[in-house]
Protein backbone atom coordinates (compact mmCIF):
# COMPACT_ATOMS: atom_id res chain seq x y z
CA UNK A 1 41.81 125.81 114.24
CA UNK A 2 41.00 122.06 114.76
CA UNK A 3 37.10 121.67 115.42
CA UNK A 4 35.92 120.02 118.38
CA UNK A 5 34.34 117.47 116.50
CA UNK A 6 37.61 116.87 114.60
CA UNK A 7 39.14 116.30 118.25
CA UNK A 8 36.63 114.10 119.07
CA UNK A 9 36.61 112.09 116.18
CA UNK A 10 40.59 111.83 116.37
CA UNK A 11 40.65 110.42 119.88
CA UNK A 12 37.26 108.57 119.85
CA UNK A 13 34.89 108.02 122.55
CA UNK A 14 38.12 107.79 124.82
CA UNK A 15 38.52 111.39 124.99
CA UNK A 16 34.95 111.85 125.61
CA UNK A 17 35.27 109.89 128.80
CA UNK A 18 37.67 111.48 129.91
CA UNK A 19 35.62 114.75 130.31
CA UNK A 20 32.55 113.13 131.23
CA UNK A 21 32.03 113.02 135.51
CA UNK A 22 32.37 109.32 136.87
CA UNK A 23 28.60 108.41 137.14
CA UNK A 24 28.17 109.41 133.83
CA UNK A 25 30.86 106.75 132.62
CA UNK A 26 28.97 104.04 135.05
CA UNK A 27 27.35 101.28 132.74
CA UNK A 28 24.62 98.85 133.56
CA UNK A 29 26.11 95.49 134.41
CA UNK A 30 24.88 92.47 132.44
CA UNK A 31 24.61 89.21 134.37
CA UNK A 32 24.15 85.87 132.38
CA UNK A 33 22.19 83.57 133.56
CA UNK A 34 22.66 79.89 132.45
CA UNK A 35 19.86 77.31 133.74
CA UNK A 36 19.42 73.59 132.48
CA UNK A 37 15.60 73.70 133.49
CA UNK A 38 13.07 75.58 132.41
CA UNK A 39 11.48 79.65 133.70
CA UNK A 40 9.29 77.96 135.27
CA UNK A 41 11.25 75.92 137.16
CA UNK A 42 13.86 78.65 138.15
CA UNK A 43 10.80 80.67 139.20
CA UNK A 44 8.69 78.14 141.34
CA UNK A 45 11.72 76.29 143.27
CA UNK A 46 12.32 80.21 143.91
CA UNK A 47 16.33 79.78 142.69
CA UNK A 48 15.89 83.44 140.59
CA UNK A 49 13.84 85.12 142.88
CA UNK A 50 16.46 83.88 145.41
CA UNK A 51 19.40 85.60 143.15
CA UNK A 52 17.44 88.65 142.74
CA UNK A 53 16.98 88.91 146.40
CA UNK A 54 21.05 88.40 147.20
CA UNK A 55 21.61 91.30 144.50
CA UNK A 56 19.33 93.36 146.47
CA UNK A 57 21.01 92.61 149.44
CA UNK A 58 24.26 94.22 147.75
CA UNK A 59 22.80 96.80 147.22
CA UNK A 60 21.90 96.75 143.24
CA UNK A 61 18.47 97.50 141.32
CA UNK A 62 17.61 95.82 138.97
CA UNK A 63 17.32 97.92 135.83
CA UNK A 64 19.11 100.53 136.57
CA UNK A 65 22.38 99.12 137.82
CA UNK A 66 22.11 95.71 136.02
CA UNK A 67 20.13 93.33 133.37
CA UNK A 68 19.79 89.69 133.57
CA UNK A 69 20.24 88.14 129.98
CA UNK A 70 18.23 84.55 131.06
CA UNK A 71 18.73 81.44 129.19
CA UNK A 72 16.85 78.41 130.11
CA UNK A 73 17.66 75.14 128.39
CA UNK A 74 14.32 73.42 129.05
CA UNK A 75 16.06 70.59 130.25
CA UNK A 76 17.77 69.84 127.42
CA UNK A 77 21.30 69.73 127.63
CA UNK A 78 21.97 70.40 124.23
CA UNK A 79 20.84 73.30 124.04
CA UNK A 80 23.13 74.71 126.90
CA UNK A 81 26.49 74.79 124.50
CA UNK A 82 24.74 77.03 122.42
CA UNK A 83 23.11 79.60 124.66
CA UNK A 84 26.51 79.59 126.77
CA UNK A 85 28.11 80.72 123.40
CA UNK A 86 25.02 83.36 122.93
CA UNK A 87 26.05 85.21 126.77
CA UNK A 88 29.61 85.49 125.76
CA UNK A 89 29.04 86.72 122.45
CA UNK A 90 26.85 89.44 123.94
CA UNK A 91 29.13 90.59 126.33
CA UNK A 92 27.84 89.83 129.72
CA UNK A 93 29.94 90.77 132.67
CA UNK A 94 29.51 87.15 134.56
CA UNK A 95 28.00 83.92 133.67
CA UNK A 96 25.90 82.80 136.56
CA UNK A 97 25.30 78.55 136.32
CA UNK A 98 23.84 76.05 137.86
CA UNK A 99 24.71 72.42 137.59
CA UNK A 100 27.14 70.24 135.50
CA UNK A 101 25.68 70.81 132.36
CA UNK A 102 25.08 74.34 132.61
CA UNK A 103 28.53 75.02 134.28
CA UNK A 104 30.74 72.84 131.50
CA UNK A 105 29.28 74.53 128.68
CA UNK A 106 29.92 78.00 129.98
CA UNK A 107 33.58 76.57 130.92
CA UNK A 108 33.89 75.44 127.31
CA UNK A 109 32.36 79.08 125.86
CA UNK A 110 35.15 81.13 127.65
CA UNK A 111 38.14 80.57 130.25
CA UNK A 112 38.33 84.23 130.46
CA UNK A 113 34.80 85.66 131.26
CA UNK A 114 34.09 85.06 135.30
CA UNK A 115 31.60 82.27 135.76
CA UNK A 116 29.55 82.02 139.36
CA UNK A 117 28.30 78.63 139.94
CA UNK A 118 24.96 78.18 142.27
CA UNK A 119 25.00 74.69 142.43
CA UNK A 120 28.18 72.71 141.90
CA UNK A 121 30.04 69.53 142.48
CA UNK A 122 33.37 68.94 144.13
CA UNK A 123 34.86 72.20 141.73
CA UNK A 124 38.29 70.61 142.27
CA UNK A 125 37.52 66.72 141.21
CA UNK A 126 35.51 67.80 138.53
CA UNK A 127 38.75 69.86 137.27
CA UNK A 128 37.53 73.29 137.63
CA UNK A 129 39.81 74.46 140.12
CA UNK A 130 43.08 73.97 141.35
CA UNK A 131 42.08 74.23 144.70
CA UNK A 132 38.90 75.56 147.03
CA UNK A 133 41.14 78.08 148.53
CA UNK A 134 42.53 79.76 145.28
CA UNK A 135 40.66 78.54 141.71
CA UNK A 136 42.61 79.73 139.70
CA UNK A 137 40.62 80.66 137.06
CA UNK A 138 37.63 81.67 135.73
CA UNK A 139 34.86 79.73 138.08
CA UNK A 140 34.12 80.41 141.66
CA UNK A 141 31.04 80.21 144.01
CA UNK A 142 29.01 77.56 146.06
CA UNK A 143 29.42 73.93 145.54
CA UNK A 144 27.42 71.37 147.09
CA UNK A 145 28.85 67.75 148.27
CA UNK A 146 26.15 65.44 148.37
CA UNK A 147 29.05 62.92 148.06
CA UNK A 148 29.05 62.91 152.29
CA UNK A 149 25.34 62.69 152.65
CA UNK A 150 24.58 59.31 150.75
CA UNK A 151 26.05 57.41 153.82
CA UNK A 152 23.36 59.30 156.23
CA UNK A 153 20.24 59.31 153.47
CA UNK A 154 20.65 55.33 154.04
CA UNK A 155 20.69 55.66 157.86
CA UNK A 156 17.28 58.22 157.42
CA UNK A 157 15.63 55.64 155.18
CA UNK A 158 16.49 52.46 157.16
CA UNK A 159 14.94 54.67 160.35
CA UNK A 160 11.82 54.65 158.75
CA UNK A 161 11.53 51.42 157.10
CA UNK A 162 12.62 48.83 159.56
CA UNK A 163 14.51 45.90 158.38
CA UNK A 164 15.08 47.68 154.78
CA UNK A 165 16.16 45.18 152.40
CA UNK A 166 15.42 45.88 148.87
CA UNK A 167 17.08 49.73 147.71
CA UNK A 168 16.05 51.38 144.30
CA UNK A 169 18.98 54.34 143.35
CA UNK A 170 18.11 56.59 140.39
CA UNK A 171 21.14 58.05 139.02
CA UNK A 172 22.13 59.78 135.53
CA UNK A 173 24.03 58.32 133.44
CA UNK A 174 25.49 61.13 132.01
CA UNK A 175 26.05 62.74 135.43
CA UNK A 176 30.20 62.29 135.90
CA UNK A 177 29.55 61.89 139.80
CA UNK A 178 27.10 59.69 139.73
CA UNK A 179 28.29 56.67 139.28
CA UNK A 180 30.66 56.89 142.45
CA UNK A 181 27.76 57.82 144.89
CA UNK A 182 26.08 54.58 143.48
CA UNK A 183 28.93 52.48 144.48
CA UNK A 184 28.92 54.49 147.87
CA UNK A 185 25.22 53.48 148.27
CA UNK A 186 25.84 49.91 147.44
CA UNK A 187 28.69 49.39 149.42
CA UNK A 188 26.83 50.61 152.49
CA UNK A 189 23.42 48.57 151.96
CA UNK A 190 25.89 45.19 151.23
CA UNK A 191 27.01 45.47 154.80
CA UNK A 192 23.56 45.26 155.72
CA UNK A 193 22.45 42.63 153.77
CA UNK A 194 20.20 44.62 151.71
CA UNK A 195 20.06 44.48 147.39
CA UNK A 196 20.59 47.30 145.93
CA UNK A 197 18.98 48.14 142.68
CA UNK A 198 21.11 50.89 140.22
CA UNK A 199 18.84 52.22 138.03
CA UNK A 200 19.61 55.29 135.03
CA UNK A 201 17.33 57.87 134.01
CA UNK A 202 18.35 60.54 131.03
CA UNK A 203 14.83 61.81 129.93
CA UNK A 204 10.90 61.97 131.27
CA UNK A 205 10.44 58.11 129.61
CA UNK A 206 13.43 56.74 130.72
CA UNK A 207 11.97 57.87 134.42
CA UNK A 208 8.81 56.21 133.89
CA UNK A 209 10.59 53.16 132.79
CA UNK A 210 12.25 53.26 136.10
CA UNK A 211 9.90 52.63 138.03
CA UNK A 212 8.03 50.22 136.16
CA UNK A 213 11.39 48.31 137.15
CA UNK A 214 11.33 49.72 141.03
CA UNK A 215 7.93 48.05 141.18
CA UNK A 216 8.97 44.61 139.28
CA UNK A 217 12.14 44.46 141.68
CA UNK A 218 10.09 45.50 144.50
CA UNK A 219 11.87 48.10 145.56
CA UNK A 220 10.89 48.87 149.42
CA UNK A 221 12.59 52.67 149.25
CA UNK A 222 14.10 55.35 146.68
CA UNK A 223 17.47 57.28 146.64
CA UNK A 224 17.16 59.70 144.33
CA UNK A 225 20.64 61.79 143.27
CA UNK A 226 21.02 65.27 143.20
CA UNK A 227 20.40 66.35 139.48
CA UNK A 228 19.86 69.08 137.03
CA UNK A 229 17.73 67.08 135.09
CA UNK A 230 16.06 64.96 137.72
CA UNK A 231 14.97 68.63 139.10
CA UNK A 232 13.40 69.80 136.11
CA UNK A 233 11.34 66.62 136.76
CA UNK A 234 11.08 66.90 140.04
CA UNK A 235 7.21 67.01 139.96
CA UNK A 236 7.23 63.40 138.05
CA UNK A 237 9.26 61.81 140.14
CA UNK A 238 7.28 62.74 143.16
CA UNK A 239 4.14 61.68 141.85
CA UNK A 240 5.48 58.31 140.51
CA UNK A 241 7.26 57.92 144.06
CA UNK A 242 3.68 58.41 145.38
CA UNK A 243 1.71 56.03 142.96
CA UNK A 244 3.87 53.14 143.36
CA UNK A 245 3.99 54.07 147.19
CA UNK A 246 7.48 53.91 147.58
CA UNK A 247 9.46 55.54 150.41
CA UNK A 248 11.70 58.09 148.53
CA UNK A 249 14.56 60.43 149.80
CA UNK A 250 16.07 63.24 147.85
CA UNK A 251 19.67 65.36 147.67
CA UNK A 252 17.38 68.29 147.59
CA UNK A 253 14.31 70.08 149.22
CA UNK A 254 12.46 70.72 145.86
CA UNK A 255 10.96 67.13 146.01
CA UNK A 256 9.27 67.58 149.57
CA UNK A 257 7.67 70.25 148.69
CA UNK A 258 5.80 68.51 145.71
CA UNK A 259 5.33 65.61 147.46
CA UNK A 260 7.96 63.37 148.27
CA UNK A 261 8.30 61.58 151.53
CA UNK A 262 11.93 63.02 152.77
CA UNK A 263 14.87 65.24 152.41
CA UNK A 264 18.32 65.88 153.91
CA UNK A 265 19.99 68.46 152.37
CA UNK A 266 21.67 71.86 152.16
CA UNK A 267 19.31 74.48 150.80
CA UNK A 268 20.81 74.99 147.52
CA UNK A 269 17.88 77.55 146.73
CA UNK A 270 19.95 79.86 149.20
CA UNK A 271 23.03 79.48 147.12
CA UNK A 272 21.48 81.61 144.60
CA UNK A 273 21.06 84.16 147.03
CA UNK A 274 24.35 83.81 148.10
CA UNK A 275 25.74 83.68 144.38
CA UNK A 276 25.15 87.19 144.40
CA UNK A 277 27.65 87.85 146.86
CA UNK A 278 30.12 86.86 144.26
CA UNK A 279 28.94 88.80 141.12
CA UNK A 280 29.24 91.73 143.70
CA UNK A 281 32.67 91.11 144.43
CA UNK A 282 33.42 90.70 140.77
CA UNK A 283 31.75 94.06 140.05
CA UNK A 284 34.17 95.83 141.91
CA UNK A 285 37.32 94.08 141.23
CA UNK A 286 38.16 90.88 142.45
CA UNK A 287 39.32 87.79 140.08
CA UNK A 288 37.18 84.54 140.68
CA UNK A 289 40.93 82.98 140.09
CA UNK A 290 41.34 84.52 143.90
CA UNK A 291 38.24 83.80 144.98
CA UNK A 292 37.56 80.44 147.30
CA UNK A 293 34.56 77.89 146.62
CA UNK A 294 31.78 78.62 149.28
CA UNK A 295 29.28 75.64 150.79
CA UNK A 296 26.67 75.91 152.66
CA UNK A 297 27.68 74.32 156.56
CA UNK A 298 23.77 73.69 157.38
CA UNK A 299 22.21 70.64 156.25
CA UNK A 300 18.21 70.65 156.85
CA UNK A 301 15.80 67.55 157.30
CA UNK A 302 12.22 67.93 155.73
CA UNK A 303 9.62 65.33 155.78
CA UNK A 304 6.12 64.92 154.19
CA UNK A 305 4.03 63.37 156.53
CA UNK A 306 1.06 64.21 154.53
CA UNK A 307 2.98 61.44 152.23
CA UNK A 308 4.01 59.32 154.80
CA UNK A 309 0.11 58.54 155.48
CA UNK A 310 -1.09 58.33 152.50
CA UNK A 311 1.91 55.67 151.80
CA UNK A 312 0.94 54.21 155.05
CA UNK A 313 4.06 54.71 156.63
CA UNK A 314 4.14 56.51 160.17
CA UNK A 315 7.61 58.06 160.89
CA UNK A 316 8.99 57.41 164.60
CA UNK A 317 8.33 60.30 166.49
CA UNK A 318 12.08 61.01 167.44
CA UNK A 319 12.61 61.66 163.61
CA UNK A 320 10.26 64.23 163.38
CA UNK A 321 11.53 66.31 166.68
CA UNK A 322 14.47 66.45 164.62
CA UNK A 323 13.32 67.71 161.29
CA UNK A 324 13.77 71.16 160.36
CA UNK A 325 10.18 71.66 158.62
CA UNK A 326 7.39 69.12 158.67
CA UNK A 327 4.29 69.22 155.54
CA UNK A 328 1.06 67.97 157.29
């Protein structure tokens, strides 16, 4: 007679499944989670606790029905390539990224694993989908296009700083859409008359050096574009924004809240939460291939009048009926 054990061994842990009950088969779910910043960072613009929140809204607990494997790149890009390569190699069930950098080197790890983005740029331009509707393949989630709100971030700062005519723009270079919302900025400030200064920014110096130039050009506002690195900095910016008392608007919220003057935005710290919504959907089934990019259809105003005084620059009264959250 063949031994049970023999059986066993013969078949492998197949056969055992088989005879096991379905919740014994279940298996934790592992979620990757890619950032270009820092903890920190993830934890005090609340983006994880955000993500945490949307899988508790489907329903899962963390530690029993899944793990988050966390890699944080510090801000340095280089590392990303690397701990991309790390999830896959582990085994996680979805990559969950945030930003260019973080998103290309998961897209570059694997173009089979699913990948969630948080924050993203036009998916389809940047040649990560074939379309909104239907990917394609292995990337879905929210995207962001702060492409459309450059035109109205002028309109905001020129509100507040009558006859605007000298414009500082920090941009990346090594962000691939920055350099066409510079050229949007510039072509809507040259209708007005108003110089436009294009200024780069890779690392914490190059920032300083910045505005050493804002100052020497004097710059009379800021346009600062959205950016995975510029939020890891987001506390230096504000501050230097402050010190050289230059009017400042941002492509996200983070910046308000540590002290720069003005925002208009969607609240990409709610695309986290929402993120979730797609890891769920990939839990039980569905392809991110068939899954359409998400954005958020609210766009918020938030101003720092606490800033605004201390700049000495009083905000018309009209614009602040209209913001969605005011810091005194």
């Amino acid at each position: 007679m063949i031994s049970r054990r023999r059986v066993l061994v013969a078949f492998g842990f197949g056969a055992l499944a088989e005879i096991l009950p379905v919740s014994a088969q279940q298996k934790i779910k592992h979620i990757g989670f890619l950032y270009f910043g820092s903890r920190e960072s993830a934890i005090s613009t609340g983006r994880y606790r955000a993500f945490l929140q949307g899988m508790r809204e489907q329903g899962y607990v963390e530690g029993k029905d899944f793990v988050i494997e966390g890699r944080f790149a510090e801000g340095r890009g280089e590392r990303l390539p690397g701990q991309a390569a790390e999830l896959v190699q582990l085994g996680v069930d979805v990559i969950v990224a945030t930003g260019n950098p973080a998103i290309e080197a998961a897209r570059h790890a694997t173009s089979t694993l699913p990948i969630v983005t948080a924050i993203s740029a036009d998916p389809v331009g940047a040649g990560r989908a074939t379309s909104l509707a239907r990917p394609g393949g292995n990337i879905t989630g929210l995207y962001i296009s702060s492409d459309e709100l450059v035109p109205k971030h002028m309109e905001l700062m020129a509100t507040v700083v009558p006859r605007l005519s000298r414009v500082a723009v920090l941009s990346n270079p090594v962000n691939p859409v920055h350099a066409g919302r510079v050229k949007t900025a510039q072509a809507i400030l040259e209708k007005t008359g108003a110089y436009v200064s294009a200024l780069q920014a890779s690392t914490p110096a190059d920032i300083d050096r910045a505005f050493s130039a804002m100052a020497r050009d004097r710059a009379e506002a800021l346009l600062v574009l959205g950016d995975s690195f510029f939020t890891q900095q987001v506390r230096q910016i504000a501050e230097l924004a402050l010190k050289y008392r230059l009017p400042s608007i941002y492509a996200t919220h983070d910046y308000v809240d540590a002290g720069g003057l003005m925002s208009y935005a969607e609240d990409v710290t709610d695309n986290f939460r929402l993120a979730a919504r797609y890891v769920d959907k990939i839990f039980k089934g569905a392809k991110p291939a068939e899954l359409p990019f998400e954005r958020s259809t609210r766009i918020y105003l938030m101003i720092n009048r606490k800033t605004a005084k201390a700049i000495g620059l009083a905000i018309p009264r009209e614009l602040l009926l209209r913001a969605d959250k005011v810091i005194e």
